[in-house]
PDB file of N, CA and C in Angstrom:
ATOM      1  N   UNK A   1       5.221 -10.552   2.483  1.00  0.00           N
ATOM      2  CA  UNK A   1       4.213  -9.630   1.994  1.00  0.00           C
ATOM      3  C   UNK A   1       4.913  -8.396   1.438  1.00  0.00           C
ATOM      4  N   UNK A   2       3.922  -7.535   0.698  1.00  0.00           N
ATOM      5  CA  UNK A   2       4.614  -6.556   0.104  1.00  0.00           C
ATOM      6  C   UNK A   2       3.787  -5.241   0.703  1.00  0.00           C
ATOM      7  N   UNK A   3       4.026  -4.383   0.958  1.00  0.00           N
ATOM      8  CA  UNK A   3       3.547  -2.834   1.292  1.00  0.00           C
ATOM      9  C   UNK A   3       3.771  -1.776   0.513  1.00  0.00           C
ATOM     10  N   UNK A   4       3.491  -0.826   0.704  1.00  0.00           N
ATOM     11  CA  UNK A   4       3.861   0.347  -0.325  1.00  0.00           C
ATOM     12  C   UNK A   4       4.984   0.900   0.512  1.00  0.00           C
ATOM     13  N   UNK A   5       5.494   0.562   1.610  1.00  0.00           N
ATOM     14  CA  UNK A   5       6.686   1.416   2.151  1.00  0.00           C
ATOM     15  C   UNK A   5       7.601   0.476   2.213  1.00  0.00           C
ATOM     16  N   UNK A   6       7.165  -1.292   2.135  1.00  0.00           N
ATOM     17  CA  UNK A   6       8.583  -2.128   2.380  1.00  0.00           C
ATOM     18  C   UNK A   6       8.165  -3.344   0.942  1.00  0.00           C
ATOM     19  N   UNK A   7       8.605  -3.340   0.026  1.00  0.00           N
ATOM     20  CA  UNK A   7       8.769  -4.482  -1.028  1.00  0.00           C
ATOM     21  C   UNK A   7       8.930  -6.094   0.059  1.00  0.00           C
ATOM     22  N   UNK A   8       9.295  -5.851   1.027  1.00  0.00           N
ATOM     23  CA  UNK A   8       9.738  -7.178   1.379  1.00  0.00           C
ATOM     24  C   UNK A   8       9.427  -7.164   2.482  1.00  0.00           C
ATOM     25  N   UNK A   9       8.251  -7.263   3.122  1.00  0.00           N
ATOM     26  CA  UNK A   9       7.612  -7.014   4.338  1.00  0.00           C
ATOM     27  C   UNK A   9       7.576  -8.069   5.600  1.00  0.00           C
ATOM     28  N   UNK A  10       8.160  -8.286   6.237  1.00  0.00           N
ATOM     29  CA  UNK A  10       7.919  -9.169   7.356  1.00  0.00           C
ATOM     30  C   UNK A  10       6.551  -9.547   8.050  1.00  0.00           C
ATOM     31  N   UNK A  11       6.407 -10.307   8.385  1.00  0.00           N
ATOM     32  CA  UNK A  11       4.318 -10.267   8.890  1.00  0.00           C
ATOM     33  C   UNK A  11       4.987 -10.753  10.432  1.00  0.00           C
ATOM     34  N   UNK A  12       6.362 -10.608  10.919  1.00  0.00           N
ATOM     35  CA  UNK A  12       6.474 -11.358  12.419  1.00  0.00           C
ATOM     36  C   UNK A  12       7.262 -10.046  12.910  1.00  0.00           C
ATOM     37  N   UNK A  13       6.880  -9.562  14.235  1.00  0.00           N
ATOM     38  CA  UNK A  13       7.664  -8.974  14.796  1.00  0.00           C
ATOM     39  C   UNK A  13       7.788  -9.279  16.372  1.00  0.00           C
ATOM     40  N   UNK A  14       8.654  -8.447  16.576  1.00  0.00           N
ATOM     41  CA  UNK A  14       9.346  -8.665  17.977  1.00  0.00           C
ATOM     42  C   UNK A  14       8.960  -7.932  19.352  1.00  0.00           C
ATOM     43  N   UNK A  15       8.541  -8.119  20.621  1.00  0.00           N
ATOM     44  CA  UNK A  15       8.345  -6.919  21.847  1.00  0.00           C
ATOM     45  C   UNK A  15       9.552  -7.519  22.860  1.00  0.00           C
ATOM     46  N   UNK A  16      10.384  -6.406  22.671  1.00  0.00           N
ATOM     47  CA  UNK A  16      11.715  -6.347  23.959  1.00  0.00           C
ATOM     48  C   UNK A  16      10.909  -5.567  24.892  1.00  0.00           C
ATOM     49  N   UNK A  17      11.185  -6.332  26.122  1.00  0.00           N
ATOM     50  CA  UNK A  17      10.764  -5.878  27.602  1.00  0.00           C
ATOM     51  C   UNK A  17      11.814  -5.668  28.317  1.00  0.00           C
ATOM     52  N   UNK A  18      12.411  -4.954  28.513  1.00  0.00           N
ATOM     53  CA  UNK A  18      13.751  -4.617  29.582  1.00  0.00           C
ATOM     54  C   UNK A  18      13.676  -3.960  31.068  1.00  0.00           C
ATOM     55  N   UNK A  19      14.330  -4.736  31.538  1.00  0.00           N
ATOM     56  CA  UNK A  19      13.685  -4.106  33.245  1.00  0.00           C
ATOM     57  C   UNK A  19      14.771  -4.081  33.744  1.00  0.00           C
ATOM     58  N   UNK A  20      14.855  -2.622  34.461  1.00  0.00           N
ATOM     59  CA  UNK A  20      15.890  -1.708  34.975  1.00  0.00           C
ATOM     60  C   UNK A  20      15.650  -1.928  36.541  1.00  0.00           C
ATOM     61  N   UNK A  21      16.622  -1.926  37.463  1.00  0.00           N
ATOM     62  CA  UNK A  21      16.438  -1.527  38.615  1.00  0.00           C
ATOM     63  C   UNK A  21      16.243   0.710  38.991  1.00  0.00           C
ATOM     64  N   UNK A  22      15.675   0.895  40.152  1.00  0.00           N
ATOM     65  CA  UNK A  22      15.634   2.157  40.398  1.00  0.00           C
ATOM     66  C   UNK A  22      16.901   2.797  40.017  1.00  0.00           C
ATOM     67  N   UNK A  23      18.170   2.294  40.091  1.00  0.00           N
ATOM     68  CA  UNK A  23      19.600   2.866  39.860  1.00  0.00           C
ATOM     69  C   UNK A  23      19.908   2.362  38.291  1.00  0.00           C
ATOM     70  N   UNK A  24      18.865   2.373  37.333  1.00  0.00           N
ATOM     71  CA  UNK A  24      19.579   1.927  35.795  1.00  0.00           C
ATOM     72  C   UNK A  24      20.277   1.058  35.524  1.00  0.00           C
ATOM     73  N   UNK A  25      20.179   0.035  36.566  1.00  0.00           N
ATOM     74  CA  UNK A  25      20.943  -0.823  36.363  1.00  0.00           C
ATOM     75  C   UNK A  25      20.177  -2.089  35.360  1.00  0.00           C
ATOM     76  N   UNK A  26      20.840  -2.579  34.199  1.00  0.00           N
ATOM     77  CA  UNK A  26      20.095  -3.789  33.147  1.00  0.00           C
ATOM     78  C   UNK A  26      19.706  -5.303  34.432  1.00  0.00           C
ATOM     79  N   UNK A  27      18.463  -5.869  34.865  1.00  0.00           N
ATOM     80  CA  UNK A  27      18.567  -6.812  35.651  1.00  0.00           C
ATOM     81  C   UNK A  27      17.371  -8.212  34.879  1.00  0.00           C
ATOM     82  N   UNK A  28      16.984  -7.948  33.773  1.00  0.00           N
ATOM     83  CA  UNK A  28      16.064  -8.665  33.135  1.00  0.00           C
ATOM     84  C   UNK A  28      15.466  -8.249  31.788  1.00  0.00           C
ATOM     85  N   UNK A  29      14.890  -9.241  31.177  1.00  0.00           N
ATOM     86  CA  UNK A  29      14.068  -8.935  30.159  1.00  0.00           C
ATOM     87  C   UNK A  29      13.512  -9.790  29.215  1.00  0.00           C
ATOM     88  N   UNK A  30      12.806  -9.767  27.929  1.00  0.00           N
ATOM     89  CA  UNK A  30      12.150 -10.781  27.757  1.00  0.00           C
ATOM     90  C   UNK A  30      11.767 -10.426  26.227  1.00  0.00           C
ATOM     91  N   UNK A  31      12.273 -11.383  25.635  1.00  0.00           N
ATOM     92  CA  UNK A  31      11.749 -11.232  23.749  1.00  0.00           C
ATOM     93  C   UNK A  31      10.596 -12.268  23.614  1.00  0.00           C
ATOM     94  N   UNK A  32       9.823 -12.022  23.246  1.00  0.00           N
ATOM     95  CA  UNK A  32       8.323 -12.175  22.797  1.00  0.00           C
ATOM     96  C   UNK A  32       8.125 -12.222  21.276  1.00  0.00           C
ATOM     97  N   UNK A  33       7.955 -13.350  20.235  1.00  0.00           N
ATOM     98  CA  UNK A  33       7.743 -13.465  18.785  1.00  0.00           C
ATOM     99  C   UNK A  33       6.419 -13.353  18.358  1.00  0.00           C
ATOM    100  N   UNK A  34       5.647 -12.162  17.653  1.00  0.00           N
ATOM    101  CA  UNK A  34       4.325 -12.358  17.096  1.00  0.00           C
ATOM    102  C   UNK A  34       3.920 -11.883  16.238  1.00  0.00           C
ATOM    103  N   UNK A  35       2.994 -12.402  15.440  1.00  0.00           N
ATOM    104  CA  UNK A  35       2.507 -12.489  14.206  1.00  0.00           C
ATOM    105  C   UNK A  35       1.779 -11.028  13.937  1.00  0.00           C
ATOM    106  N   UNK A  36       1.944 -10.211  13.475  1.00  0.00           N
ATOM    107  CA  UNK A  36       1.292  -8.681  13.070  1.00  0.00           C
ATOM    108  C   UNK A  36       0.457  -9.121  11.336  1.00  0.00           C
ATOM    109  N   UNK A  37      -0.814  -8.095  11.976  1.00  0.00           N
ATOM    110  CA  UNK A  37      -1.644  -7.813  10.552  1.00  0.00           C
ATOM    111  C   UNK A  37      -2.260  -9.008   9.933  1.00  0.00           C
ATOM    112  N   UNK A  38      -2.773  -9.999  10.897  1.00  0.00           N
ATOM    113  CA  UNK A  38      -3.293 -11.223  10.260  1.00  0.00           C
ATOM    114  C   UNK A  38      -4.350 -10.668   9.516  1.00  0.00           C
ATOM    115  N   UNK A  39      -5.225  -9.569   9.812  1.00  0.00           N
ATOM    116  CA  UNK A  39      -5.998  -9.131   8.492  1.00  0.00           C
ATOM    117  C   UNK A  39      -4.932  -9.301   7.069  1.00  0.00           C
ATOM    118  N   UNK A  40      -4.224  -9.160   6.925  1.00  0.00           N
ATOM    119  CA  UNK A  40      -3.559  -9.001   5.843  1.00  0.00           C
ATOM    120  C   UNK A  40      -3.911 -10.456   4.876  1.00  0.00           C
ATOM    121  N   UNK A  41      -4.153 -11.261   5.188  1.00  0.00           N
ATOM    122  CA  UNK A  41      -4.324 -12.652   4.609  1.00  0.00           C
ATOM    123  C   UNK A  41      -5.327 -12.453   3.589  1.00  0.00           C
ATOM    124  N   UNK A  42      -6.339 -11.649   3.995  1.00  0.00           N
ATOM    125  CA  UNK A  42      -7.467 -11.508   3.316  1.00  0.00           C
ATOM    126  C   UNK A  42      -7.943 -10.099   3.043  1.00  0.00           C
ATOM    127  N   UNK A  43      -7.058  -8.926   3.223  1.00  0.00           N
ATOM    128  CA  UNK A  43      -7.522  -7.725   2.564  1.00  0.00           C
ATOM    129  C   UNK A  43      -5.600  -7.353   2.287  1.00  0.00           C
ATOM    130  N   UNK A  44      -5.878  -6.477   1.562  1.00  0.00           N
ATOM    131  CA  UNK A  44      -4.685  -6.080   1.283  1.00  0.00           C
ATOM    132  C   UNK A  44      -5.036  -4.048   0.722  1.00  0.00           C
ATOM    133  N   UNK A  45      -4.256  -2.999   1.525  1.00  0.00           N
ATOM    134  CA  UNK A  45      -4.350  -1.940   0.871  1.00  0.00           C
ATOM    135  C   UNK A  45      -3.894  -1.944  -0.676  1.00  0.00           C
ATOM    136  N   UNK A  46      -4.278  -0.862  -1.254  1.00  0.00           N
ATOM    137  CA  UNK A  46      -3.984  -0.922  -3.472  1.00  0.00           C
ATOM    138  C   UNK A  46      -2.618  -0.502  -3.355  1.00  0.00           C
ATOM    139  N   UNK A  47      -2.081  -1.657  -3.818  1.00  0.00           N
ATOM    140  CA  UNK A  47      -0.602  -1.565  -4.148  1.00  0.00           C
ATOM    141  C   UNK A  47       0.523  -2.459  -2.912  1.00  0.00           C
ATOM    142  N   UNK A  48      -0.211  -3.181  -1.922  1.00  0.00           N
ATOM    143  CA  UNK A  48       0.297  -4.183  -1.353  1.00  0.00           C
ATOM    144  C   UNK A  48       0.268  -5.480  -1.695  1.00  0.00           C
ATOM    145  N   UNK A  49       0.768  -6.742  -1.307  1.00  0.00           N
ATOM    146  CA  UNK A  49       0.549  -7.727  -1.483  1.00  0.00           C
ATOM    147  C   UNK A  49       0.415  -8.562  -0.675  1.00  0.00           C
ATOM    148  N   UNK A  50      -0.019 -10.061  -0.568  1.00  0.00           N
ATOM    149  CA  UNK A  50      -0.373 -11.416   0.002  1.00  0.00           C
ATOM    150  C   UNK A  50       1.227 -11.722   0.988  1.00  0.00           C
ATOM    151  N   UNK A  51       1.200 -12.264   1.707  1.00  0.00           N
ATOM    152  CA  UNK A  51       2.445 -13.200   2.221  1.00  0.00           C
ATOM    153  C   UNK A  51       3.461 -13.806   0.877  1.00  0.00           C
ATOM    154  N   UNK A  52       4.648 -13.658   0.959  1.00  0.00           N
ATOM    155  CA  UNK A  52       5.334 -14.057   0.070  1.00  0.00           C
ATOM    156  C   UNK A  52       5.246 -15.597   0.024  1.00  0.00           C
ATOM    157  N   UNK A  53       4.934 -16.720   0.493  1.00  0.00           N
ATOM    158  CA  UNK A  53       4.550 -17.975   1.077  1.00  0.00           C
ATOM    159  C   UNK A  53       3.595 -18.062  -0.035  1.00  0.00           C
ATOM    160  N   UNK A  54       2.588 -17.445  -0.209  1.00  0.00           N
ATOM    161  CA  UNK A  54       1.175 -17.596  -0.223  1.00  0.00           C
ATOM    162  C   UNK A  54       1.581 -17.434  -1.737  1.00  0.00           C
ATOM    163  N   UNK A  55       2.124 -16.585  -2.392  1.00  0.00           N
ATOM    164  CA  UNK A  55       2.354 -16.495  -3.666  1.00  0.00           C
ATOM    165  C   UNK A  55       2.899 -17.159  -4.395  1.00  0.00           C
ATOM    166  N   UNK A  56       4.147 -18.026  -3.333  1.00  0.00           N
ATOM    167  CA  UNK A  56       5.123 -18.725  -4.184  1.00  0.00           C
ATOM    168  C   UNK A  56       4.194 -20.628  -4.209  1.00  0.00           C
ATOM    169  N   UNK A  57       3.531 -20.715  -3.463  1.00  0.00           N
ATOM    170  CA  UNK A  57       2.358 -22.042  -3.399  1.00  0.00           C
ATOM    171  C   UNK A  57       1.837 -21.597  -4.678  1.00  0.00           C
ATOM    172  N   UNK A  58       1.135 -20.845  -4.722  1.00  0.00           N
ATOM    173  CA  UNK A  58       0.176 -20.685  -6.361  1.00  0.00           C
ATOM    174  C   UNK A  58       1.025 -20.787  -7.361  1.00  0.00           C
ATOM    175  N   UNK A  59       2.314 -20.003  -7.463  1.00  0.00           N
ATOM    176  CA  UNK A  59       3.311 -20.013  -8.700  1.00  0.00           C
ATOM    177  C   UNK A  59       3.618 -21.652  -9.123  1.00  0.00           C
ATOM    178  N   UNK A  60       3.282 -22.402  -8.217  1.00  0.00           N
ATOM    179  CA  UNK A  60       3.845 -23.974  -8.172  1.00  0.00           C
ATOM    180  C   UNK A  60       2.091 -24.241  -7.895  1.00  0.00           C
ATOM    181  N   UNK A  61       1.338 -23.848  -8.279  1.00  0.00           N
ATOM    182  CA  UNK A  61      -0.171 -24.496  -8.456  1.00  0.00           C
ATOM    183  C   UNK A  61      -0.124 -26.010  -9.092  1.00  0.00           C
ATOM    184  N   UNK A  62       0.371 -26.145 -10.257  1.00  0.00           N
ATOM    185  CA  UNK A  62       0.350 -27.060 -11.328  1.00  0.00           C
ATOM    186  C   UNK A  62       1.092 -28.274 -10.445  1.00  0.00           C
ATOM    187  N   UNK A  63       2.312 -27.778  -9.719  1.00  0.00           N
ATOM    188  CA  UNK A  63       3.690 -29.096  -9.310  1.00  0.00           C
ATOM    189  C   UNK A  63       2.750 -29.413  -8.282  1.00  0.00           C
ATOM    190  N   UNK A  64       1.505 -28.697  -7.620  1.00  0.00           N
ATOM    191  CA  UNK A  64       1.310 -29.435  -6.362  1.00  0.00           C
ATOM    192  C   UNK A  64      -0.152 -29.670  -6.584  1.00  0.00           C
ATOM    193  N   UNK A  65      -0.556 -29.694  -8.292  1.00  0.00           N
ATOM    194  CA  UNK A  65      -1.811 -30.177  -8.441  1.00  0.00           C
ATOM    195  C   UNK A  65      -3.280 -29.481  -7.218  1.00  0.00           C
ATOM    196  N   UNK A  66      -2.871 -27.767  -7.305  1.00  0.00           N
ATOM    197  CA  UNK A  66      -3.965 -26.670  -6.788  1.00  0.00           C
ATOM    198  C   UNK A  66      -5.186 -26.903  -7.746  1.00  0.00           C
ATOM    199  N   UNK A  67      -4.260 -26.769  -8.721  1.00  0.00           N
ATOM    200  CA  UNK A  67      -5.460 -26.312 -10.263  1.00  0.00           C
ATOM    201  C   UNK A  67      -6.066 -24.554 -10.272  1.00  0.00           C
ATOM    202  N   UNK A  68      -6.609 -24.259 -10.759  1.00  0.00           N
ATOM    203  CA  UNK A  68      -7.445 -23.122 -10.691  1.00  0.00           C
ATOM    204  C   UNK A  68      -6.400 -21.932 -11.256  1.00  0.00           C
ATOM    205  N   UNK A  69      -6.931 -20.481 -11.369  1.00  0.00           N
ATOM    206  CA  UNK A  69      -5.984 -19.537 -11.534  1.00  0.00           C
ATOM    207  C   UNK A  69      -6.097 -18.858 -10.212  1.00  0.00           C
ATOM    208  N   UNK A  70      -4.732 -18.090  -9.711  1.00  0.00           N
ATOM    209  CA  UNK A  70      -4.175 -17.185  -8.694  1.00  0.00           C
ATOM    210  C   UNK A  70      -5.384 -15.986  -8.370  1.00  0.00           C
ATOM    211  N   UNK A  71      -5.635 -15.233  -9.716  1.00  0.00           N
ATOM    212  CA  UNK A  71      -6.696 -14.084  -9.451  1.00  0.00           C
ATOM    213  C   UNK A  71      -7.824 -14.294  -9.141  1.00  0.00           C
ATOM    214  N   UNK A  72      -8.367 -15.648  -9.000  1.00  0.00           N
ATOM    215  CA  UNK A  72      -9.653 -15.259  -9.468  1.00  0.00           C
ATOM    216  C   UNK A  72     -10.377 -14.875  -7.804  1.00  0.00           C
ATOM    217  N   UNK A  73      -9.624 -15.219  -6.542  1.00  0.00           N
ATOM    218  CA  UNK A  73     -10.321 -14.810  -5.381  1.00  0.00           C
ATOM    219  C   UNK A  73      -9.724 -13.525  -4.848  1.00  0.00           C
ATOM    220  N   UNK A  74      -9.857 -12.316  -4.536  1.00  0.00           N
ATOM    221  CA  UNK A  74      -9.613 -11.316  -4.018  1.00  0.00           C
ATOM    222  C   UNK A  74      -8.210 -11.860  -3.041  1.00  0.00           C
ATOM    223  N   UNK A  75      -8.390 -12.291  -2.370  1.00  0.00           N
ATOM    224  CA  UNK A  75      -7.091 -12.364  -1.419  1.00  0.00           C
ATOM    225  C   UNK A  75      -5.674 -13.095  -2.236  1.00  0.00           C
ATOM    226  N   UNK A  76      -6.580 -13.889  -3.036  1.00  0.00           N
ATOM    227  CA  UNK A  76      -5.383 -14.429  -4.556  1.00  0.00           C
ATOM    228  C   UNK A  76      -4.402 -13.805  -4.544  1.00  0.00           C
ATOM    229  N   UNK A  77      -3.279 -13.971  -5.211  1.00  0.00           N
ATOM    230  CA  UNK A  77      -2.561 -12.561  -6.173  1.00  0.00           C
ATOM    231  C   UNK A  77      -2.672 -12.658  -7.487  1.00  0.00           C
ATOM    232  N   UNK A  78      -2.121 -11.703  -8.139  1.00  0.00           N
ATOM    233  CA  UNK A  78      -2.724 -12.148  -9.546  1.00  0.00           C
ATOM    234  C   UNK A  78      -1.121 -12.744 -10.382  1.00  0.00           C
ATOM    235  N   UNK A  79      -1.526 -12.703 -11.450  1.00  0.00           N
ATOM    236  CA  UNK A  79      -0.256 -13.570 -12.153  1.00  0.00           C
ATOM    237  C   UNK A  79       1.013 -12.497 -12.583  1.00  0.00           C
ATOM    238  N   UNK A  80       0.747 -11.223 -12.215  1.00  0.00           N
ATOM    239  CA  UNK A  80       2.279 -10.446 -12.375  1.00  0.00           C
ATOM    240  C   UNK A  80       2.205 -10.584 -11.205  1.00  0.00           C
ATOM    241  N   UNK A  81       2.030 -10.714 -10.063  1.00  0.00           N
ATOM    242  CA  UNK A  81       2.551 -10.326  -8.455  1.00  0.00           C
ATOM    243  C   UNK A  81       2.682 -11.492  -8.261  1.00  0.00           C
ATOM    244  N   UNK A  82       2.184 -12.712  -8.928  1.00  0.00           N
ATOM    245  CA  UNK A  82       3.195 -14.312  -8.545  1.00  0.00           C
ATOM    246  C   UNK A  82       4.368 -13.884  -9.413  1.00  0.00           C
ATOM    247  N   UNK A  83       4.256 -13.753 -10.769  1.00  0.00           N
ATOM    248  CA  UNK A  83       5.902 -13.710 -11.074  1.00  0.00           C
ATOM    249  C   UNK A  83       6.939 -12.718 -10.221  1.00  0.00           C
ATOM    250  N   UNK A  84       6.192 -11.580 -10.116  1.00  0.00           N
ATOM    251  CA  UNK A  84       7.466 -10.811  -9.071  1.00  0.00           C
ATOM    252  C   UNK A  84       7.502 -11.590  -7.695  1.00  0.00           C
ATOM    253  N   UNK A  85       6.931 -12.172  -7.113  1.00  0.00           N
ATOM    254  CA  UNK A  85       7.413 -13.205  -5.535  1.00  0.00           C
ATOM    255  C   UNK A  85       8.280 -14.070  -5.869  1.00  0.00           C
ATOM    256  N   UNK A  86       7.917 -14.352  -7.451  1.00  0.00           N
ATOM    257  CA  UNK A  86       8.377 -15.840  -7.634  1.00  0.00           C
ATOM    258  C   UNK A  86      10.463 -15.154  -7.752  1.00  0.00           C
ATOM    259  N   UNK A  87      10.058 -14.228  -8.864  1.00  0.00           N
ATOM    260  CA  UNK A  87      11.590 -13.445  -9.126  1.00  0.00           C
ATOM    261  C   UNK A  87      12.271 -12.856  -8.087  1.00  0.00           C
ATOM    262  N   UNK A  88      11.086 -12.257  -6.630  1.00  0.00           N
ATOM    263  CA  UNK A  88      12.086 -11.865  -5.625  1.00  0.00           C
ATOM    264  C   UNK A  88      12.383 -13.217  -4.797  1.00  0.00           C
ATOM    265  N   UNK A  89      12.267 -13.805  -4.804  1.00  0.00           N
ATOM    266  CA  UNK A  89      12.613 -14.860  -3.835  1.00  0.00           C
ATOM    267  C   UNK A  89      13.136 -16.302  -4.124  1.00  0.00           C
ATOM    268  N   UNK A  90      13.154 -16.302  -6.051  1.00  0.00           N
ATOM    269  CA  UNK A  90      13.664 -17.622  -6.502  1.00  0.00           C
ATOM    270  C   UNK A  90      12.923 -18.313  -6.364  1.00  0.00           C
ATOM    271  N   UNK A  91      11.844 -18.138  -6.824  1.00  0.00           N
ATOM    272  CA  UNK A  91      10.904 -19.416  -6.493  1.00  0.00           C
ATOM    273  C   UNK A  91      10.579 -19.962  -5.171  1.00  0.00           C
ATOM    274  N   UNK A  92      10.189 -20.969  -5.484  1.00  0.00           N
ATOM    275  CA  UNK A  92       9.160 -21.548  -3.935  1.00  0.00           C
ATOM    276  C   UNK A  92      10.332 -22.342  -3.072  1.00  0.00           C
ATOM    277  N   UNK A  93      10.938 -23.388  -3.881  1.00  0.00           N
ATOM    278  CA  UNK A  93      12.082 -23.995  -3.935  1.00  0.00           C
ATOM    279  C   UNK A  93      12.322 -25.263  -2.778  1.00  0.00           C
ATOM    280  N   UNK A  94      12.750 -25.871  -2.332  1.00  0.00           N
ATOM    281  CA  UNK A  94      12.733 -27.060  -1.363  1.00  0.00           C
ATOM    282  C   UNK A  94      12.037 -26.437   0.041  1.00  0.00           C
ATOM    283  N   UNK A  95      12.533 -25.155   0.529  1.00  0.00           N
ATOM    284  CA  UNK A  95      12.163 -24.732   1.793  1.00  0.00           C
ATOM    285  C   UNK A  95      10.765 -24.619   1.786  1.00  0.00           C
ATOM    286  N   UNK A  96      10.017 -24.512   0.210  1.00  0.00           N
ATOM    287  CA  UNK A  96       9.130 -24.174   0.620  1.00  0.00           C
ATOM    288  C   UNK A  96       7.930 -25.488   0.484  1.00  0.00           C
ATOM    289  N   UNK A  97       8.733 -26.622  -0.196  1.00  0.00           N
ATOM    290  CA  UNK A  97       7.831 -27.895   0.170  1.00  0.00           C
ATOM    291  C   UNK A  97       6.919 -28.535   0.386  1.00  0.00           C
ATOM    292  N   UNK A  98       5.839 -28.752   0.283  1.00  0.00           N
ATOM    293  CA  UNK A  98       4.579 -29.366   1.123  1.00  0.00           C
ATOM    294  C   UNK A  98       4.981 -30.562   1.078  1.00  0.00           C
ATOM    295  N   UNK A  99       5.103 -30.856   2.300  1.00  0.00           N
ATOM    296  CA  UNK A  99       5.218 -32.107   2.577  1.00  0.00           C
ATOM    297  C   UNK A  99       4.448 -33.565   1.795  1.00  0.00           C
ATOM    298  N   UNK A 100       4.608 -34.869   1.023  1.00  0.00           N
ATOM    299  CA  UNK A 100       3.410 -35.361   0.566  1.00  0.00           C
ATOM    300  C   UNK A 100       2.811 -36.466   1.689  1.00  0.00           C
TER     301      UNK A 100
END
């Protein structure tokens, strides 16, 4: 995704839990992976963008037989913000695959 403060926005973040004994001593802890801003799928602030995923599927509409155009649903992107996903990230490319 894109933001107005990060071009290249992560939608996954991290909670470190670290547990100290009474004397500061390091005795545990625990990384936790989760998904932030699932609103984001479907609203976006003016001047953010969609999941980079989500953009580079439409840019390859035609190879995976979508049909339709990118803009025409609000959560869409439109066809300069597929070419810039498509240009920051090289395209969709094997990783990004659908399986047939």
């Amino acid at each position: 995704a894109s933001t107005n403060r990060n071009p290249n926005s992560s939608r996954f973040g991290r909670f470190v839990k670290m547990v100290f004994t009474a004397e500061q001593t390091l005795v545990g802890g625990e990384l936790e992976t989760y998904l932030l801003e699932k609103s984001r799928v479907v609203r976006q602030n003016k001047g953010e963008r969609n999941f980079h995923s989500l953009h580079m599927m439409l840019a390859e509409r035609r190879e995976l037989d979508l049909g339709g155009e990118g803009g025409r649903f609000r959560c869409m992107p439109t066809k300069a913000s597929l070419a810039a996903a498509t240009n920051n990230r090289g395209g969709g490319g094997p990783e990004m695959a659908i399986p047939q």
